[in-house]
N, C-alpha and C. Protein backbone atom coordinates (compact mmCIF):
# COMPACT_ATOMS: atom_id res chain seq x y z
N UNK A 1 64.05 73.42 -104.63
CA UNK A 1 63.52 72.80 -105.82
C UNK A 1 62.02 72.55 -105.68
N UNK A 2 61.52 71.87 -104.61
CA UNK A 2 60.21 71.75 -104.20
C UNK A 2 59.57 73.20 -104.43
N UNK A 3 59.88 74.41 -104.22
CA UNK A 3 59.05 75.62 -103.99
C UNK A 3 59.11 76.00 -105.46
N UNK A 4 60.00 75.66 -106.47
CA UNK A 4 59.82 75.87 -107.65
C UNK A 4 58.73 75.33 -108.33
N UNK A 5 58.91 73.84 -108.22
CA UNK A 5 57.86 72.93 -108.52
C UNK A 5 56.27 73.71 -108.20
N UNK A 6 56.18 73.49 -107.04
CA UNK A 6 54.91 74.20 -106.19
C UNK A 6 54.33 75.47 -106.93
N UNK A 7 55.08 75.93 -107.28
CA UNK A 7 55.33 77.81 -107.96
C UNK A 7 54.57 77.43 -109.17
N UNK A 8 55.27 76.84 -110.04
CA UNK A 8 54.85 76.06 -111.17
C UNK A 8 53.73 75.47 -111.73
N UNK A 9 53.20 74.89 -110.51
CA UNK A 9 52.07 74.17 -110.33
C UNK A 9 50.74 75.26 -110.10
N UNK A 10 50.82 75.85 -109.30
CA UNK A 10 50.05 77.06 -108.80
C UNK A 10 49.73 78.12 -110.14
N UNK A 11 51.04 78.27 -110.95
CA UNK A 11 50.84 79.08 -111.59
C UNK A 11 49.71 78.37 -113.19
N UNK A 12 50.64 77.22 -113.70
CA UNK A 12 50.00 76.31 -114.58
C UNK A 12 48.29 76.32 -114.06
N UNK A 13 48.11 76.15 -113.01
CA UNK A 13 46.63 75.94 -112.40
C UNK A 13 45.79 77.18 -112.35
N UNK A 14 46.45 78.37 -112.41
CA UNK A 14 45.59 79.39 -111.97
C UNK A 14 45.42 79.86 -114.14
N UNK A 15 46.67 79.31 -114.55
CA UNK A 15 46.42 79.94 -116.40
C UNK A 15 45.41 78.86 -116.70
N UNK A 16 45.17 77.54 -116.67
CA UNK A 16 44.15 76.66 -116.49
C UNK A 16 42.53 76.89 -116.46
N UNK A 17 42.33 77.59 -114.99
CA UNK A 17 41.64 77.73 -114.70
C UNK A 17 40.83 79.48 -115.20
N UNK A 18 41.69 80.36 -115.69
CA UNK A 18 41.74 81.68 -116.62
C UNK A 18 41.41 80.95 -118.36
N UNK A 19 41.56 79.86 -118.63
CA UNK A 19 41.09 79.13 -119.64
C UNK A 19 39.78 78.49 -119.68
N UNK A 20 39.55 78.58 -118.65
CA UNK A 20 38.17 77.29 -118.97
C UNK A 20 37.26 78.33 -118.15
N UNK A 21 37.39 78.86 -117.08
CA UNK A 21 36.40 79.59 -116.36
C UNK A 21 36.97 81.13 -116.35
N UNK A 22 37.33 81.98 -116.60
CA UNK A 22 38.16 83.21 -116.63
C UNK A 22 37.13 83.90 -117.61
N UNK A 23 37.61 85.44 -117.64
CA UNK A 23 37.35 85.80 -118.83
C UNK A 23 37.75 85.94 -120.14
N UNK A 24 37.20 85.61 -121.21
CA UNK A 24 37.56 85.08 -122.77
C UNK A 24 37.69 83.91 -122.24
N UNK A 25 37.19 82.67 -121.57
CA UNK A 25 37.32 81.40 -121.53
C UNK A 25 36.54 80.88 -122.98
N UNK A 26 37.30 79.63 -123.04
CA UNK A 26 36.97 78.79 -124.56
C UNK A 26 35.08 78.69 -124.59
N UNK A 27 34.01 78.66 -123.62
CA UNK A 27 33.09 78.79 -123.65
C UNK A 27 32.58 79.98 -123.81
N UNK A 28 33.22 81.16 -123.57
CA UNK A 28 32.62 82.64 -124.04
C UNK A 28 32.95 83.09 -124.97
N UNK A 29 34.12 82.34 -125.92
CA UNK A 29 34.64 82.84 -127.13
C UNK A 29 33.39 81.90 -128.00
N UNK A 30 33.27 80.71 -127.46
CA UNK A 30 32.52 80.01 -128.44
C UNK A 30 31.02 80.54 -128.39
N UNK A 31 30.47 80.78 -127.26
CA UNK A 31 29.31 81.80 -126.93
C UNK A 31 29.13 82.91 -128.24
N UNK A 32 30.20 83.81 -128.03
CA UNK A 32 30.58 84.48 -128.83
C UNK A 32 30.68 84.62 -130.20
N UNK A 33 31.18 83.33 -130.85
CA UNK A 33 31.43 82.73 -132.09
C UNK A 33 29.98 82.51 -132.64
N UNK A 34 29.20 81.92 -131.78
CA UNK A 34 27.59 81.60 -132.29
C UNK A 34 27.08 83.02 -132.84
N UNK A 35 27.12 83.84 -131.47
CA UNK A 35 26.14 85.52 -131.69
C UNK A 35 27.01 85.55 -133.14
N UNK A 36 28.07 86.10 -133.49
CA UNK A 36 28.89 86.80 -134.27
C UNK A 36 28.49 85.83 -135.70
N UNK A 37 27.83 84.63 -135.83
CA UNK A 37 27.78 83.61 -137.04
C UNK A 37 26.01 84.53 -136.97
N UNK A 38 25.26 84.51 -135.88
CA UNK A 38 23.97 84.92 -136.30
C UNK A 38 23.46 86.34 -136.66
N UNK A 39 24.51 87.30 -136.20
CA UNK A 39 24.94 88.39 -136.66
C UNK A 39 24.99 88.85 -138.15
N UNK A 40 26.24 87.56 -138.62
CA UNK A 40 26.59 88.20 -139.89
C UNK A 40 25.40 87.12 -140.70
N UNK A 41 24.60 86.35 -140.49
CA UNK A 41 23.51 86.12 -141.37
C UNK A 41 22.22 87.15 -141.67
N UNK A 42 22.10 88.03 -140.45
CA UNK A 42 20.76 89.04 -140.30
C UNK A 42 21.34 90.01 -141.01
N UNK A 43 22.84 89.99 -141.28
CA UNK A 43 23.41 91.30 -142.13
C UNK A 43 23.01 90.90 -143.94
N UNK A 44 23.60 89.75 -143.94
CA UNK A 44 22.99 89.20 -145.34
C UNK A 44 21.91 89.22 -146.04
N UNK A 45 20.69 88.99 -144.79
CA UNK A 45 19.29 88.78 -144.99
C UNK A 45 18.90 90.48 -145.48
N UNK A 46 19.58 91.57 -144.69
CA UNK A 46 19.36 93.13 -144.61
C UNK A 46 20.00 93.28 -146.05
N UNK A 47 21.07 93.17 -146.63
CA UNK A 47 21.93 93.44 -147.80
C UNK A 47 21.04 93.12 -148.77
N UNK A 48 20.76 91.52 -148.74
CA UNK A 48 19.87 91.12 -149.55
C UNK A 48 18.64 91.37 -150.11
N UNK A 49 18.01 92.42 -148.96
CA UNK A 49 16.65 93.05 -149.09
C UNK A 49 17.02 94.70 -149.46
N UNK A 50 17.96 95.16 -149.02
CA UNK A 50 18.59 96.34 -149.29
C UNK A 50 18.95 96.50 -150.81
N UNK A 51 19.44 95.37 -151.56
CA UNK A 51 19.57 95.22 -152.98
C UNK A 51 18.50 95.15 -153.35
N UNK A 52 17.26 94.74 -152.80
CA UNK A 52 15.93 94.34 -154.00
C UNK A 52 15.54 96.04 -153.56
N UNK A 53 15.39 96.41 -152.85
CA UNK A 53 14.95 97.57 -152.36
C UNK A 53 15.59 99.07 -153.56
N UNK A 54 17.12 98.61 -153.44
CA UNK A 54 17.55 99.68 -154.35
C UNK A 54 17.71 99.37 -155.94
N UNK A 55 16.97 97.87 -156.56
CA UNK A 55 16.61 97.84 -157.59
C UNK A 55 15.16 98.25 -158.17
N UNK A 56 14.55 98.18 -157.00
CA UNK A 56 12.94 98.61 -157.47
C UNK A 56 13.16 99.96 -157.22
N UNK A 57 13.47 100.88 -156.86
CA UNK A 57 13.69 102.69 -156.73
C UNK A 57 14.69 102.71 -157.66
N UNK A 58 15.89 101.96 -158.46
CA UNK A 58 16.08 102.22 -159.63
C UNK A 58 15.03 102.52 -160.71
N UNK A 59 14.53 101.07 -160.46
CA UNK A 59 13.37 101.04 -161.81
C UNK A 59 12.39 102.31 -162.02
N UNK A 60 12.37 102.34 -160.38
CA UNK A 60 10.86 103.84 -160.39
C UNK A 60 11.43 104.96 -160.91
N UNK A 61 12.43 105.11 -160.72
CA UNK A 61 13.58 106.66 -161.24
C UNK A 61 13.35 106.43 -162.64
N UNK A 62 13.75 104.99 -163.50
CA UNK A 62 14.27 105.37 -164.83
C UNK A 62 12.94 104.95 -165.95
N UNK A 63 12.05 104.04 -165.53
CA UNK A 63 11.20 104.22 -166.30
C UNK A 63 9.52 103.89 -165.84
N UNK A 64 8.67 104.13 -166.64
CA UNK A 64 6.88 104.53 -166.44
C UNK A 64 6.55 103.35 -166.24
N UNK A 65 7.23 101.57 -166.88
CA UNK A 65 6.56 100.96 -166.86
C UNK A 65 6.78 100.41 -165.12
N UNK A 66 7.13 100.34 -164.17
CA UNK A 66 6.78 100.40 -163.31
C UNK A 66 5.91 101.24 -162.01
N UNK A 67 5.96 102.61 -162.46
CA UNK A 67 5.28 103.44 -162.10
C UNK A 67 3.35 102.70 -162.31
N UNK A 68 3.60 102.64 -163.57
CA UNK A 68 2.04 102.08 -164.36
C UNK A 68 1.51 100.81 -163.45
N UNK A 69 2.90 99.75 -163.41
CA UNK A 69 2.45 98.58 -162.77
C UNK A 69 1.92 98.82 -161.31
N UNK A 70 2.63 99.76 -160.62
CA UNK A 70 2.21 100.09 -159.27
C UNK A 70 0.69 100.30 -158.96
N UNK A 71 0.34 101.38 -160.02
CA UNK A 71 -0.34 102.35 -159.39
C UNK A 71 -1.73 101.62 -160.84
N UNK A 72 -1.71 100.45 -161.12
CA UNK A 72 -2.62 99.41 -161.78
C UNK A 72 -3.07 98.02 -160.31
N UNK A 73 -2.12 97.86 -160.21
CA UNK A 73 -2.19 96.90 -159.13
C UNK A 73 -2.55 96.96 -157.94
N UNK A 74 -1.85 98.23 -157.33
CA UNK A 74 -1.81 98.67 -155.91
C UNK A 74 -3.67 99.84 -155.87
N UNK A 75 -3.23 100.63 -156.63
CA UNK A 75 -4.30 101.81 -156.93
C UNK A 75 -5.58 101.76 -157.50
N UNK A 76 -5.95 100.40 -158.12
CA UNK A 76 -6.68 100.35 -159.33
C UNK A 76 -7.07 101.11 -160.45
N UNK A 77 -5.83 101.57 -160.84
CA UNK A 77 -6.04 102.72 -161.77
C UNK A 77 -5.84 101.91 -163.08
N UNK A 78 -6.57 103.01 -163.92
CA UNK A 78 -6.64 102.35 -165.47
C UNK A 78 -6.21 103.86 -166.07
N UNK A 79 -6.19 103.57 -167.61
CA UNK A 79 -6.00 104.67 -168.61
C UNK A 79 -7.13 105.13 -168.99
N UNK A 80 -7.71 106.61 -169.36
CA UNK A 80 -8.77 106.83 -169.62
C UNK A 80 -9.20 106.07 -171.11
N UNK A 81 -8.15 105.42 -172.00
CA UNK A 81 -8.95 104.89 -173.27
C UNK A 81 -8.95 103.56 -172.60
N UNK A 82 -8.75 103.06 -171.76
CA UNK A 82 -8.67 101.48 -171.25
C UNK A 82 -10.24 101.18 -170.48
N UNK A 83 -10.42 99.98 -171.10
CA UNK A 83 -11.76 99.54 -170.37
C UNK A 83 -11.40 98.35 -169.37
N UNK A 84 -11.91 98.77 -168.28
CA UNK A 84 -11.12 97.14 -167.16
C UNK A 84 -12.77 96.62 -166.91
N UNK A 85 -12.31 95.30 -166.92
CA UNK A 85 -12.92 94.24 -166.83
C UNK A 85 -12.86 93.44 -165.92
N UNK A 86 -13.35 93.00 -164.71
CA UNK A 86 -13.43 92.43 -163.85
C UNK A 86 -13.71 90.77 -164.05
N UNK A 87 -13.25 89.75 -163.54
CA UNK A 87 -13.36 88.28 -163.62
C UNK A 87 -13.89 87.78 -162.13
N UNK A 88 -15.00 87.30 -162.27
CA UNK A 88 -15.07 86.53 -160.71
C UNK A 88 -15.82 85.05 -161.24
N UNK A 89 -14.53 84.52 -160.18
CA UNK A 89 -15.00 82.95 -160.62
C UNK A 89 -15.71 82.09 -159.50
């Protein structure tokens, strides 16, 4: 009966110790749990920019008035009947 006990004990102690210090212990799952939470936020942040990304290359595909805004803003381009006017304050 004693060597059962003992058996028991040894074994309880060694699944114990495969829990807390082992591998997949409750500190490397939770390790784990953090990366995998900061993971799926940098995926969000990417989706999120991935949507503005494939709404502005919509816009450029389907119509001029963004084309115009670009290449006014970015280019300083004007229309040849357009007179631009400069402001400095």
């Amino acid at each position: 009966m004693k060597i059962i006990v003992l058996i028991l004990i040894v074994l309880i102690g060694q699944l114990q110790y495969r829990l807390w210090f082992g591998d997949g212990s409750i500190n490397e799952i939770n390790v784990y749990q953090t990366r995998l939470n900061e993971l799926k936020l940098q995926v969000d942040e990417k989706k999120h920019r991935n949507d503005r990304l494939y709404a502005e290359v919509l816009d450029l595909r389907k119509g001029q008035e963004a084309v115009e805004e670009r290449a006014r803003n970015e280019l300083g381009m004007i229309k040849p009947s357009e007179t631009f006017i400069q402001v400095i304050e």
